[in-house]
Protein backbone atom coordinates (compact mmCIF):
# COMPACT_ATOMS: atom_id res chain seq x y z
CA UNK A 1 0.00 0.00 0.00
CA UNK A 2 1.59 3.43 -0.82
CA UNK A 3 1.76 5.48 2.02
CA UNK A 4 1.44 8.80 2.24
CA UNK A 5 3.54 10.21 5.89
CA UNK A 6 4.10 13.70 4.07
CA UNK A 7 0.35 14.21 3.60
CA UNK A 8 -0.34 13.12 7.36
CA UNK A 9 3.03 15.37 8.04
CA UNK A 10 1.21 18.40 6.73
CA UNK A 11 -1.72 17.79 8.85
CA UNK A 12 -0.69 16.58 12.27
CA UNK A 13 3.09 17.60 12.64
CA UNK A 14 1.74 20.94 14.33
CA UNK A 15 -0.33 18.63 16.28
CA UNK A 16 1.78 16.25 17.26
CA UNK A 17 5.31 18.02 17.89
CA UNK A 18 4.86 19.31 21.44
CA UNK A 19 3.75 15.60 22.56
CA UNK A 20 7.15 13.92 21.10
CA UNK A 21 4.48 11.90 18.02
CA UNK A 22 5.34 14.10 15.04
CA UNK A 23 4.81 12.13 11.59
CA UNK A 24 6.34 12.53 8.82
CA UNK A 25 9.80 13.92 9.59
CA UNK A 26 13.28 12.94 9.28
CA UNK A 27 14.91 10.62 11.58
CA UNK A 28 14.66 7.46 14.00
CA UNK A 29 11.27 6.57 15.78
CA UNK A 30 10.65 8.28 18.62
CA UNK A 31 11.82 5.33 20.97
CA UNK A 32 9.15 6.60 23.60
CA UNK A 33 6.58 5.14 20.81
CA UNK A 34 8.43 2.09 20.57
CA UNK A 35 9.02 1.22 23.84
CA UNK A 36 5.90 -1.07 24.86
CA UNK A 37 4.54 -3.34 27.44
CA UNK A 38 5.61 -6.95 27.39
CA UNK A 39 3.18 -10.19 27.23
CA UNK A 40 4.33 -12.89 29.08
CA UNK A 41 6.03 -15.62 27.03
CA UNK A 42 4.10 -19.20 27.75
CA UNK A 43 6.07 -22.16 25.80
CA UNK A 44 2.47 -24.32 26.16
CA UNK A 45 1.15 -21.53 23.97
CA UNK A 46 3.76 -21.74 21.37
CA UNK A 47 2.47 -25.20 20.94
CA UNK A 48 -0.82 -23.63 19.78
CA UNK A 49 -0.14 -22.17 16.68
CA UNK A 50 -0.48 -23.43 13.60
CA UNK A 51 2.98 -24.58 11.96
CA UNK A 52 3.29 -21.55 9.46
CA UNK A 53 3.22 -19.68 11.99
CA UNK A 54 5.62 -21.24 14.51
CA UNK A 55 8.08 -21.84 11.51
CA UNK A 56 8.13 -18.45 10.67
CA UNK A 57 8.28 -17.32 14.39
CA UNK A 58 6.01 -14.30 13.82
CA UNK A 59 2.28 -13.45 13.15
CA UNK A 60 1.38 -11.62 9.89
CA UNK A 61 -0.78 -8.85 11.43
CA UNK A 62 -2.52 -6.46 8.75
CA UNK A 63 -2.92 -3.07 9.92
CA UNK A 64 -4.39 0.55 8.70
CA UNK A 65 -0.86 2.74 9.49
CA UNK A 66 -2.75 5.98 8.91
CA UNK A 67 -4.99 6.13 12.17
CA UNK A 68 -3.49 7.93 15.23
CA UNK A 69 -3.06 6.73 18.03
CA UNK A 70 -4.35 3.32 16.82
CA UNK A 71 -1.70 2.71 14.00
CA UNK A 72 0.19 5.06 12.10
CA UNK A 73 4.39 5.42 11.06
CA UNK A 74 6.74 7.15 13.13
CA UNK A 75 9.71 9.81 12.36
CA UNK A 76 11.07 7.20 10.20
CA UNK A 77 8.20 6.96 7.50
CA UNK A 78 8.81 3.03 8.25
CA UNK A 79 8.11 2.24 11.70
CA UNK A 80 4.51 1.66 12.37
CA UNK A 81 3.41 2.47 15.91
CA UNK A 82 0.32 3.00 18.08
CA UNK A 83 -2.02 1.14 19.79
CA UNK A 84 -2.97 -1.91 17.56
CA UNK A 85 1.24 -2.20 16.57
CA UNK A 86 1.57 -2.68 20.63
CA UNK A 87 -1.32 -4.67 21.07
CA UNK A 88 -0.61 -7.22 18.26
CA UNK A 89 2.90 -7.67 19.53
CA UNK A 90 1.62 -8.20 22.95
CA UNK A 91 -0.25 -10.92 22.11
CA UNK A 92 2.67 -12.48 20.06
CA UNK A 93 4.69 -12.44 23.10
CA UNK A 94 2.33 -14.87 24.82
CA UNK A 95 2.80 -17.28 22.25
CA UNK A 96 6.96 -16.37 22.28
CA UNK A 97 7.03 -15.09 18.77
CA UNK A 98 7.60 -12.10 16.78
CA UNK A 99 5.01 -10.10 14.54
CA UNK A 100 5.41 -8.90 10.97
CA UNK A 101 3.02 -6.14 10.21
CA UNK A 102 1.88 -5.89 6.86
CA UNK A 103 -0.05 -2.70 6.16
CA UNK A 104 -3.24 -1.97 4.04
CA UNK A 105 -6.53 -0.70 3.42
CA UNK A 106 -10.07 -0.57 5.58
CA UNK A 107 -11.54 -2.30 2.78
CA UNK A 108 -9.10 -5.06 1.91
CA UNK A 109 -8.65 -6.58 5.52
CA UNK A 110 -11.63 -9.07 5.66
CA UNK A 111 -10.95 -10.06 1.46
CA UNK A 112 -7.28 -10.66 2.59
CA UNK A 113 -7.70 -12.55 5.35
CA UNK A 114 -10.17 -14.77 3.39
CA UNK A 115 -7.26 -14.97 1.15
CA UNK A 116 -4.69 -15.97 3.76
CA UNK A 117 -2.83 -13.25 3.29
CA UNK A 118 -2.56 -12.21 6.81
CA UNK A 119 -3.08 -14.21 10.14
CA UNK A 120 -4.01 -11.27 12.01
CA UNK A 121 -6.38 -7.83 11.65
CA UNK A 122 -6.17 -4.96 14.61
CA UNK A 123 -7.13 -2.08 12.30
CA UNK A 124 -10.35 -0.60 14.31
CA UNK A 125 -12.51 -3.57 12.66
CA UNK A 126 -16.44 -3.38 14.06
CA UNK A 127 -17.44 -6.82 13.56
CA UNK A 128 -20.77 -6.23 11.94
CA UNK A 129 -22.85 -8.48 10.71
CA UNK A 130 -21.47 -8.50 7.35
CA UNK A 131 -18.35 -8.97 8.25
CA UNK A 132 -18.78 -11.80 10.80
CA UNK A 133 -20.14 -13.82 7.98
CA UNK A 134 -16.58 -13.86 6.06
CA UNK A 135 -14.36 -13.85 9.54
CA UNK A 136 -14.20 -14.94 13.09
CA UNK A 137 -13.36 -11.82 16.06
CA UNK A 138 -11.99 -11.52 19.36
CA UNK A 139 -13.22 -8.74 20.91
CA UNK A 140 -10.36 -5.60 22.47
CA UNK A 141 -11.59 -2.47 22.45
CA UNK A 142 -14.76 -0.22 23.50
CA UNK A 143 -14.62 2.20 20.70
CA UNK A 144 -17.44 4.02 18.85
CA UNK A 145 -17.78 7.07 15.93
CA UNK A 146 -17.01 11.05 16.25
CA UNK A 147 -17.76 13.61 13.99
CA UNK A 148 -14.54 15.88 13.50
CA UNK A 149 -15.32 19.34 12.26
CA UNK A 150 -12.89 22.80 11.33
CA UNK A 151 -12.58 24.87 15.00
CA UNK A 152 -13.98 28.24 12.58
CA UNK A 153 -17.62 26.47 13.12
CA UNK A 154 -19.59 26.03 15.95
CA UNK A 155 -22.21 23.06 14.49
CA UNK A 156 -23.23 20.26 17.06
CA UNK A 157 -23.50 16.80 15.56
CA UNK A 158 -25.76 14.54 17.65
CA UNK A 159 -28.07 12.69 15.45
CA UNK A 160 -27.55 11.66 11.79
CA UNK A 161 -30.38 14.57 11.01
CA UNK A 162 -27.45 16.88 11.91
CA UNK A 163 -25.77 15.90 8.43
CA UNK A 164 -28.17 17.13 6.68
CA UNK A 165 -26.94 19.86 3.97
CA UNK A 166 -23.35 19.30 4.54
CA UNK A 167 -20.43 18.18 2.96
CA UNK A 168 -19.49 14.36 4.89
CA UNK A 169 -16.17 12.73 4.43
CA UNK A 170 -16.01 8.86 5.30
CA UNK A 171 -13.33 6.18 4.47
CA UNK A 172 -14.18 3.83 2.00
CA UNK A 173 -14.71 0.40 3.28
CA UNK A 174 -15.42 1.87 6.88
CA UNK A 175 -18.49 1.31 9.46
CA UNK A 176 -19.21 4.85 8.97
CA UNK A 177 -19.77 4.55 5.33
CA UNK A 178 -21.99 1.70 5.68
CA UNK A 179 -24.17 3.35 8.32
CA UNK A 180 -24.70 6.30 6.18
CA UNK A 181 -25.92 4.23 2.74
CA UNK A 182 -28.23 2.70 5.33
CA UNK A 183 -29.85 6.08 6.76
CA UNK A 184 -29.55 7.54 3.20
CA UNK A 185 -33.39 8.72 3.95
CA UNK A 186 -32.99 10.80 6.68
CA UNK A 187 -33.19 13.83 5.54
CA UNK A 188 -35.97 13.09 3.07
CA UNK A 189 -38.31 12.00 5.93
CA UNK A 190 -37.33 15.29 7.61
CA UNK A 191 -38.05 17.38 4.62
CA UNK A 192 -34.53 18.73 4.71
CA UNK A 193 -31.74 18.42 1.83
CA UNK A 194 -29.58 15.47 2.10
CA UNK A 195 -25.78 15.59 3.22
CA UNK A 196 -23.12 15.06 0.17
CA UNK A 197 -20.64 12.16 0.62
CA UNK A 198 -17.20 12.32 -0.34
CA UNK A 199 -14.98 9.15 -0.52
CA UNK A 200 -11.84 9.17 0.52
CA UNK A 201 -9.08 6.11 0.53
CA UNK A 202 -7.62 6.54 4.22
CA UNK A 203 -7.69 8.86 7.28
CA UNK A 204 -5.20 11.04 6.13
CA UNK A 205 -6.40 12.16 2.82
CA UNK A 206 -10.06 12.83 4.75
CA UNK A 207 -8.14 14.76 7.48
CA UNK A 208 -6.10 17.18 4.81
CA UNK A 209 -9.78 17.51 3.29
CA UNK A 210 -11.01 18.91 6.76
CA UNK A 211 -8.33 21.03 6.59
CA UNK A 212 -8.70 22.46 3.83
CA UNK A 213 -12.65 23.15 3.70
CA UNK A 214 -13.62 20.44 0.83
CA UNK A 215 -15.74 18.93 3.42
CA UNK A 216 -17.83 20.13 6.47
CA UNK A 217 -17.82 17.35 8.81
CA UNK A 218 -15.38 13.91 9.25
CA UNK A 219 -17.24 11.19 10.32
CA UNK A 220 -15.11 8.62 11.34
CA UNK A 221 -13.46 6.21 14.80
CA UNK A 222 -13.83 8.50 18.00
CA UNK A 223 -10.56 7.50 18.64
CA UNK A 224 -8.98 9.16 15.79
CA UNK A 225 -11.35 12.34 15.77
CA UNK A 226 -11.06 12.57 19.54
CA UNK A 227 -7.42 12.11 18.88
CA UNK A 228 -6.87 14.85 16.06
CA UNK A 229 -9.39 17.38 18.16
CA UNK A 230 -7.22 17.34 21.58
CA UNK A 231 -4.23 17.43 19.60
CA UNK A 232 -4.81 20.53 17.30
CA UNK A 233 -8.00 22.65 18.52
CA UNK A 234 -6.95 25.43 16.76
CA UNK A 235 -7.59 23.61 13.74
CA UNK A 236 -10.53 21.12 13.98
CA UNK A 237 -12.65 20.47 17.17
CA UNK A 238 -14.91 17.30 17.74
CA UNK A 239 -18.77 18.37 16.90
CA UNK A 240 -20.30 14.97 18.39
CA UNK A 241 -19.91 11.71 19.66
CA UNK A 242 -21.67 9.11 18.24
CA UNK A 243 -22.89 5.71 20.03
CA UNK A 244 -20.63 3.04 21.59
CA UNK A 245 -19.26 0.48 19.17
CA UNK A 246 -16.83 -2.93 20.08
CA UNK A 247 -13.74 -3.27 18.25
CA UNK A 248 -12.51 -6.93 17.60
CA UNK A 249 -9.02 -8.03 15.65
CA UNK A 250 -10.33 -10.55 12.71
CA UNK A 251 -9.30 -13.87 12.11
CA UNK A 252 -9.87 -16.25 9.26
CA UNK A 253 -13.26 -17.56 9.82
CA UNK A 254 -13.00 -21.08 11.85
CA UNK A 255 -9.14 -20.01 11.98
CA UNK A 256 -7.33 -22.19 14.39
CA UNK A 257 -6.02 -19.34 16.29
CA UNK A 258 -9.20 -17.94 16.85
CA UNK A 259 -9.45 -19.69 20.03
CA UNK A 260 -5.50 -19.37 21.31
CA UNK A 261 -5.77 -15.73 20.53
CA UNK A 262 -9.01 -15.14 22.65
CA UNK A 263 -6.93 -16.53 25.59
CA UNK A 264 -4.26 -14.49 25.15
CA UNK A 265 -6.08 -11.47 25.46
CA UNK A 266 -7.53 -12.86 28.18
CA UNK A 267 -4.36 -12.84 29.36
CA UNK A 268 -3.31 -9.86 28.79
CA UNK A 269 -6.48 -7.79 30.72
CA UNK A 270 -5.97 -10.29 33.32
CA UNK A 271 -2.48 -9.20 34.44
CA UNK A 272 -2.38 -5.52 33.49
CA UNK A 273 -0.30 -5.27 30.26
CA UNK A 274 -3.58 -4.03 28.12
CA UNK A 275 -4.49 -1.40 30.42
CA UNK A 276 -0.48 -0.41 30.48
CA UNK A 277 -1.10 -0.21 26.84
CA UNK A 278 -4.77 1.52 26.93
CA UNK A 279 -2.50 3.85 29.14
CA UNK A 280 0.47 4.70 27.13
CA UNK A 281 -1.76 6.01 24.27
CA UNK A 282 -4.67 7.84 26.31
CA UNK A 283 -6.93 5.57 25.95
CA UNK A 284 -8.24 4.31 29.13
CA UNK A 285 -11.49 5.44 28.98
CA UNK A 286 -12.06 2.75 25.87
CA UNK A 287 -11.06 -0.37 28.09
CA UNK A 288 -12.95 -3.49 28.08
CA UNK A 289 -13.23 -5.50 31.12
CA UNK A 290 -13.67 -8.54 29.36
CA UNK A 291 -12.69 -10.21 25.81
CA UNK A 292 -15.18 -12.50 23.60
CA UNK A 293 -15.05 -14.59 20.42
CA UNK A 294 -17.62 -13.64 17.69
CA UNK A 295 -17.70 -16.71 15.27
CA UNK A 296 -18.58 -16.13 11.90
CA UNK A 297 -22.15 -16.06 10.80
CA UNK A 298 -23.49 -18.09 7.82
């Protein structure tokens, strides 16, 4: 996947410099990104995985590396870190292996896991129903939708009826997109005229559109809009929160990690290292106290 740091440079750097995350610069990785909490290694676990997996001595983990804080590169335009990049490699340490990360797009996760191209998604994935019928989940993260808007307007967002008239930005392949198509009659039933969607391929390139007025409103993750808003709120502000939605990382449907990788999460709430990571990116408030599996559905 090409990526595009620069872009995400000319957005966030002001954001992000007096925190020690700039993007897009020259340089090493920021080793305060790198630097993570540890799984603990269990050799019984090791025994678990599949022999692909053991032989290579790392999980292929596909990831979205344009989403701050959950994924996104470092300094170095190479290193991907955040959230899901500290999470994933937590989990690997319970089974005493590595993890390659292989990076990608919202809407190619679920195809290329199908495909086998990947062992592993933590990219923000809702496991709707559509999706659950192509994958299996494990369940990480409490997350849900915000609506990021410029800080020169002073619109609340609280209900999709809000949309109505405006300009909305959504990534393709996303949750958001979806529930849009599906409340496409909103503003019809209200009499008003109906919001305009714009496309675009990743967070970044919806962000710089923000930025630079081609859209009125982003609706996307609350973590990233929350994220963006705190960050820079002399640029954008968040207009609204929108409900509560579980995260999951996605598995090949009837994988035979599904069930090994459940328990180590379960692990890893149990004895603190996910709320050390929940911590080190801000994100306590998102915890979950408990992880499930959500097989696929026929």
């Amino acid at each position: 996947m090409p990526r595009t740091p620069r872009l995400l440079a000319a957005i966030l750097v002001p954001i992000l410099a007096a925190t020690g995350c700039g993007l897009g610069s020259a340089g090493a990785a920021d080793p305060a990104l790198v630097t993570r909490p540890h799984g603990r290694c269990d050799p019984a676990m090791t025994a678990a995985l599949p022999a692909p997996v053991r032989e290579r001595g790392a999980f292929q983990v596909a990831m979205v590396p344009d989403t701050p804080p959950m994924a996104y590169y470092a300094e170095d335009d190479a290193t991907i870190v955040g959230f899901d990049r500290d999470l994933s490699q937590a989990i690997a340490d319970v089974f005493c292996v590595g993890t390659d990360p292989i990076p990608t797009n919202i809407d190619a996760v679920v195809p290329g896991l199908a495909a086998g191209r990947y062992d592993l998604v933590l990219a923000s994935l809702s496991p709707t129903d559509e999706r659950r019928k192509k994958a299996d989940f494990v369940t990480y993260y409490n997350g849900g939708q915000g609506f990021l808007a410029s800080h020169r307007t002073n619109f609340a967002v609280n209900t999709y009826a809000d949309l109505c008239g405006r300009d909305v930005g959504v990534v393709v392949g996303s949750v958001q997109q979806g529930q849009l198509d599906q409340a496409g009659d909103t503003c019809a039933k209200a009499g008003r005229p109906g919001w305009r969607i714009s496309l675009f391929p990743n967070g970044n390139a919806a962000v710089l559109a923000l930025r630079s007025s081609r859209i009125d409103v982003l609706y996307f993750s609350i973590s990233l809009t929350q994220y963006v808003a705190s960050r820079s709120p002399d640029l954008f502000r968040l207009a609204g929160r929108y409900k509560r939605a579980i995260v999951a990382l996605g598995l090949k449907r009837d994988s035979p990690l599904t069930g090994a990788v459940h328990e180590a999460v379960r692990r890893l709430m149990a004895d603190g290292t996910y709320r050390a990571i929940l911590g080190k990116w801000g994100l306590q408030e998102n915890h979950l106290d408990t992880t499930e599996i959500l097989k696929g559905r026929s």
